[in-house]
C-alpha atoms as a PDB file:
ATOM      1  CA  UNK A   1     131.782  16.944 144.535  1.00  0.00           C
ATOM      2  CA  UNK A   2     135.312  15.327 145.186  1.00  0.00           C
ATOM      3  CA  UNK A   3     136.091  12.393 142.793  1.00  0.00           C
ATOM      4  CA  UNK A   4     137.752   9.721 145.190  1.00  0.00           C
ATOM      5  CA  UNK A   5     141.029   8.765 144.445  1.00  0.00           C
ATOM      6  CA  UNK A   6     141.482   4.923 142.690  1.00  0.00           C
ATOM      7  CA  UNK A   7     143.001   2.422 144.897  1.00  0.00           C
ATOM      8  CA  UNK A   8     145.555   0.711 143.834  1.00  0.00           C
ATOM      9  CA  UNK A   9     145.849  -2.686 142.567  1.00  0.00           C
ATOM     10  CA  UNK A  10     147.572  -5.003 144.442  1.00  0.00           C
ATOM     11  CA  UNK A  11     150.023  -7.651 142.987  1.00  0.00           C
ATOM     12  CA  UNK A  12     150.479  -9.550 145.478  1.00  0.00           C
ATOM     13  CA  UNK A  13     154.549  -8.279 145.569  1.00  0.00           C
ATOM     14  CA  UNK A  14     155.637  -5.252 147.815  1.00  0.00           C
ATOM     15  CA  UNK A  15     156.615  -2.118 145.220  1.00  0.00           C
ATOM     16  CA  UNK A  16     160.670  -2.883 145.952  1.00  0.00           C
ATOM     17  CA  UNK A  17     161.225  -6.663 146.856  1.00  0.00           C
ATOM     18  CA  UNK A  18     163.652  -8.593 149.087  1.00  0.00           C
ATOM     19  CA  UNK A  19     165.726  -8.041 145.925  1.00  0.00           C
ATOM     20  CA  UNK A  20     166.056  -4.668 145.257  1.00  0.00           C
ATOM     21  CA  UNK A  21     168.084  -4.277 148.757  1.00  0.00           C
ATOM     22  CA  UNK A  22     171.310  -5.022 146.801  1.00  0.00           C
ATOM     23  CA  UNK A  23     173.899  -2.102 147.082  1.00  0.00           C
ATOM     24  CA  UNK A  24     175.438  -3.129 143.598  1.00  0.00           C
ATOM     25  CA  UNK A  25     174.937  -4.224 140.494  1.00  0.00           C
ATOM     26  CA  UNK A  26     174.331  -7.534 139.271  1.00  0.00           C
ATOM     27  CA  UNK A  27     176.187  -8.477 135.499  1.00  0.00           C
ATOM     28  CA  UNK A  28     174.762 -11.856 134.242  1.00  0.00           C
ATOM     29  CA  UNK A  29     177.796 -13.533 133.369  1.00  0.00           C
ATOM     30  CA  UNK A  30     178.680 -17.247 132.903  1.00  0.00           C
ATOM     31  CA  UNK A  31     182.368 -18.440 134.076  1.00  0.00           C
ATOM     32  CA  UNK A  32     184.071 -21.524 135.270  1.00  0.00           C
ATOM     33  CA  UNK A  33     184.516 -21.834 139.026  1.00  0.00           C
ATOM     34  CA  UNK A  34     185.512 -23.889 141.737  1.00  0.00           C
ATOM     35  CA  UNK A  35     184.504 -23.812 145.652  1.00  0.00           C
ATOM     36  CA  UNK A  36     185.231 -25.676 148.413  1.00  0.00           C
ATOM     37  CA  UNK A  37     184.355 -25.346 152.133  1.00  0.00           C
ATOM     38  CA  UNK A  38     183.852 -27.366 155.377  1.00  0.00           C
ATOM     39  CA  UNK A  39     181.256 -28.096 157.660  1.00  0.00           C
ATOM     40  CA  UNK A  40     181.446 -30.655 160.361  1.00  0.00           C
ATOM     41  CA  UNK A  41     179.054 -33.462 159.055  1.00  0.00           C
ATOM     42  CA  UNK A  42     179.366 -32.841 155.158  1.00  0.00           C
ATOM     43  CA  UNK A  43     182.365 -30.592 153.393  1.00  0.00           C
ATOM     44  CA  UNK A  44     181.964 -29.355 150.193  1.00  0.00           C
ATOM     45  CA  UNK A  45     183.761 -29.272 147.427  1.00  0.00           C
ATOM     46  CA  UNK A  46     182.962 -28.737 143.386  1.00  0.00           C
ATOM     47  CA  UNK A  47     183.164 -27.244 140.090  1.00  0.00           C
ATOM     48  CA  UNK A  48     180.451 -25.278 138.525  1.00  0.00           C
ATOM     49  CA  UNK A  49     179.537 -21.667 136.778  1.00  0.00           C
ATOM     50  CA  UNK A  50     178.744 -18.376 137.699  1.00  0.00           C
ATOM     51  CA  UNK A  51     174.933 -17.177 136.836  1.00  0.00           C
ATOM     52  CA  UNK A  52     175.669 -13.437 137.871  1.00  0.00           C
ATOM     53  CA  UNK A  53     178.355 -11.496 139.872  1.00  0.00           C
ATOM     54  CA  UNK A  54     178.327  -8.187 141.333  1.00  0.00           C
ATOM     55  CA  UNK A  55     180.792  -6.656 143.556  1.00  0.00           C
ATOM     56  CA  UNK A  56     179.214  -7.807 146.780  1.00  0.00           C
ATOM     57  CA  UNK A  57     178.757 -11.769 145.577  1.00  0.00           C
ATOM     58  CA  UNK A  58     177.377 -13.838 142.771  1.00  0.00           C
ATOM     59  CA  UNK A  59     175.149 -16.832 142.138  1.00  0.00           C
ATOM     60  CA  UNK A  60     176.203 -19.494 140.951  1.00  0.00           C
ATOM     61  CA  UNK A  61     175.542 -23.413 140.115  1.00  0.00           C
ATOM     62  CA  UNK A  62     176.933 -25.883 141.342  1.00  0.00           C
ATOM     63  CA  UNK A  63     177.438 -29.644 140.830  1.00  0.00           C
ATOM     64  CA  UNK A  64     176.299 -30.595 144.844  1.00  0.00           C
ATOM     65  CA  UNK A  65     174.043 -28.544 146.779  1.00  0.00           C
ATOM     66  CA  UNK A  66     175.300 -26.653 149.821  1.00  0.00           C
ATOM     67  CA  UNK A  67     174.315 -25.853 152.881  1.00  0.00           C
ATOM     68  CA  UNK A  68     173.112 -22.308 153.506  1.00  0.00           C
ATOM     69  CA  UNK A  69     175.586 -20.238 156.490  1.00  0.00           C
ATOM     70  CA  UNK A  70     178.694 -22.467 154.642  1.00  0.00           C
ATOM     71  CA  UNK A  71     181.894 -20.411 154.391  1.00  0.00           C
ATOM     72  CA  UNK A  72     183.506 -21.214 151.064  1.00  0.00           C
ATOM     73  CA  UNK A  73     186.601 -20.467 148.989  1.00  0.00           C
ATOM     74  CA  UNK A  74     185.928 -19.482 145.528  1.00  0.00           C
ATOM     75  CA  UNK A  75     188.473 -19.572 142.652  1.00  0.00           C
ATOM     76  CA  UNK A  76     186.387 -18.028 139.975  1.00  0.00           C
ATOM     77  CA  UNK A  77     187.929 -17.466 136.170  1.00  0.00           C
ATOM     78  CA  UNK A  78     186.670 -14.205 134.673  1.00  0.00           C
ATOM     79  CA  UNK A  79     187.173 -13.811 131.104  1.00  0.00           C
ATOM     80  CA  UNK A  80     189.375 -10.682 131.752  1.00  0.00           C
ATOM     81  CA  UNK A  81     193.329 -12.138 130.603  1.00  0.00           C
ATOM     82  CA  UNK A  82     194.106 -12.585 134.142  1.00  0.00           C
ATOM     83  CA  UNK A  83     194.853 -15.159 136.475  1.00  0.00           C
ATOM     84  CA  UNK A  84     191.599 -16.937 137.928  1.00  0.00           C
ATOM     85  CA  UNK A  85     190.153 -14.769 141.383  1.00  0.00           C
ATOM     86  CA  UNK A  86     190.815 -16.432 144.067  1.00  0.00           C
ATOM     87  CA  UNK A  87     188.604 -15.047 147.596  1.00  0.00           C
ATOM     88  CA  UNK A  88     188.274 -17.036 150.745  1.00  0.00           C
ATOM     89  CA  UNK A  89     185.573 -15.470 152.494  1.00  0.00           C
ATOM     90  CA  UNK A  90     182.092 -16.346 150.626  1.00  0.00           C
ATOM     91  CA  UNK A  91     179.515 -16.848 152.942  1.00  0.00           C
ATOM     92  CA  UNK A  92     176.498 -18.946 151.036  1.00  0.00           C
ATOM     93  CA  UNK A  93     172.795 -16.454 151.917  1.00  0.00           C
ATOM     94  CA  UNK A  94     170.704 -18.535 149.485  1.00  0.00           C
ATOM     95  CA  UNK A  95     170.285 -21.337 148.464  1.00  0.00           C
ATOM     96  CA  UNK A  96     167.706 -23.699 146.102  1.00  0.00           C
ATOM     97  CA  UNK A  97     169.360 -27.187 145.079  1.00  0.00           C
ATOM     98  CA  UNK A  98     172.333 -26.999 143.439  1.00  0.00           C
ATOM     99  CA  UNK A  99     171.983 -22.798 143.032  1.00  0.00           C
ATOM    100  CA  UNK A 100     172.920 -20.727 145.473  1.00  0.00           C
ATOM    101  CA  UNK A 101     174.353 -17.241 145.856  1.00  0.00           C
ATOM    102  CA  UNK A 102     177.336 -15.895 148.253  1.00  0.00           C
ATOM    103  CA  UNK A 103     178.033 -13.225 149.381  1.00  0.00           C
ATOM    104  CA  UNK A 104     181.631 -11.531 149.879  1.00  0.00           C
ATOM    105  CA  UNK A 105     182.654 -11.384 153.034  1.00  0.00           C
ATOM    106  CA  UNK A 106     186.194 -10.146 152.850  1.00  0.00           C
ATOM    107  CA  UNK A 107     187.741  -8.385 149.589  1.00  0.00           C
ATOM    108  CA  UNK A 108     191.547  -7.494 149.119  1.00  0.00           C
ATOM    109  CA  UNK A 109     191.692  -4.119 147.544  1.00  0.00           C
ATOM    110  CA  UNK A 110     193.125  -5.532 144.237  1.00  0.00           C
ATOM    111  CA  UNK A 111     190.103  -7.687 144.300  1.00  0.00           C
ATOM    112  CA  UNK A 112     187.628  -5.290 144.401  1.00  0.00           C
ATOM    113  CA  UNK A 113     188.740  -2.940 141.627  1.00  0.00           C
ATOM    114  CA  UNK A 114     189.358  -5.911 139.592  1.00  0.00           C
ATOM    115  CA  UNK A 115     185.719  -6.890 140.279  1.00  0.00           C
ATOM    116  CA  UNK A 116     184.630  -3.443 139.652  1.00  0.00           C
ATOM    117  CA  UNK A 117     186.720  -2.738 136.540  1.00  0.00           C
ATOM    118  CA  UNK A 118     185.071  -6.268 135.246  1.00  0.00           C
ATOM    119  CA  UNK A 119     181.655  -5.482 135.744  1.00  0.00           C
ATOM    120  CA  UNK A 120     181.509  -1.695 134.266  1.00  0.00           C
ATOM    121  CA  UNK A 121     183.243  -3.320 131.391  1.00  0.00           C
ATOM    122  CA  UNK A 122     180.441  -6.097 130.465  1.00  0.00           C
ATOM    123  CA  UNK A 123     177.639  -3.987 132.336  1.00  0.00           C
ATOM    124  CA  UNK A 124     174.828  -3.576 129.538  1.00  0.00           C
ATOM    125  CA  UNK A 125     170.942  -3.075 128.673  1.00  0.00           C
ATOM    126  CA  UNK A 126     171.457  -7.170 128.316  1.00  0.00           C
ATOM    127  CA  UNK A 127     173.536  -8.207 131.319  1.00  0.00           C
ATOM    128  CA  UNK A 128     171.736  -6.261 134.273  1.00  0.00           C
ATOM    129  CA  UNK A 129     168.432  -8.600 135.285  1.00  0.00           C
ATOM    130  CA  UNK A 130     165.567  -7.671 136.118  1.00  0.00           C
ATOM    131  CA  UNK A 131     165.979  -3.621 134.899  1.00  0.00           C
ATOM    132  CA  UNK A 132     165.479  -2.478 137.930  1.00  0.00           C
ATOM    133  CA  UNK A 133     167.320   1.334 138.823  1.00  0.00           C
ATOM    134  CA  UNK A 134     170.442   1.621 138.374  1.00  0.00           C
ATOM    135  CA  UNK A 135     170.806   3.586 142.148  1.00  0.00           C
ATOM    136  CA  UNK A 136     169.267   3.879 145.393  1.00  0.00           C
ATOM    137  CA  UNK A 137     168.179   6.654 147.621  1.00  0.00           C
ATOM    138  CA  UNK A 138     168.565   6.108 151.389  1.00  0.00           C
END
């Protein structure tokens, strides 16, 4: 007689989240920033800190909320010895109070292998949330 297979248990969370859909890795790392932006009924404008960057965008916290869609300039200091990054396409995805995460819409070559060079630098066991894989299959 055929033993029937255990069902699994459900948590309540799909097996890959919302989350996991990220193409690259995600280095917590805390530096100074500044944005600003403009919409029609309420610009922006502020200082505040990274909470994690990867090569496609970062969260960060600000001192004002924003609005989710907002196009900002970032001027973001990385503790690498060079001059602070400066990108003018970050287009805010997410947001909750004065947290929200961008992504980067538009990176200058320099940019991006100065983001990259950054990140495999201070990637560690530590620094990458959540431990999920390192790759993806698609």
């Amino acid at each position: 007689m055929k033993k029937p297979l255990p069902t699994p248990v459900k948590t309540g969370r799909p097996a890959y989240s919302s989350l996991d859909k990220r193409f690259s890795e995600r280095v917590a790392i805390t530096c100074p920033m500044h944005y600003t932006g403009e919409v029609p009924t309420q610009p922006h404008k502020g200082e505040g800190v990274t909470k994690d960057i990867s090569l496609s965008g970062c969260k960060l916290i600000g001192e004002h909320p924003i609005t989710r869609g907002t196009l900002l300039s970032l001027t973001i200091a990385l503790p690498d010895g060079e001059s602070p990054l400066k990108l003018t396409s970050a287009h805010v995805v997410w947001v909750s109070g004065c947290q929200f995460s961008v992504r980067f819409m538009q990176l200058s070559q320099s940019d991006r292998k100065r983001i990259q060079a950054f990140l495999w630098k201070n990637i560690t066991h530590n620094t990458v949330q959540n431990q999920r894989a390192r790759f993806r299959l698609v």
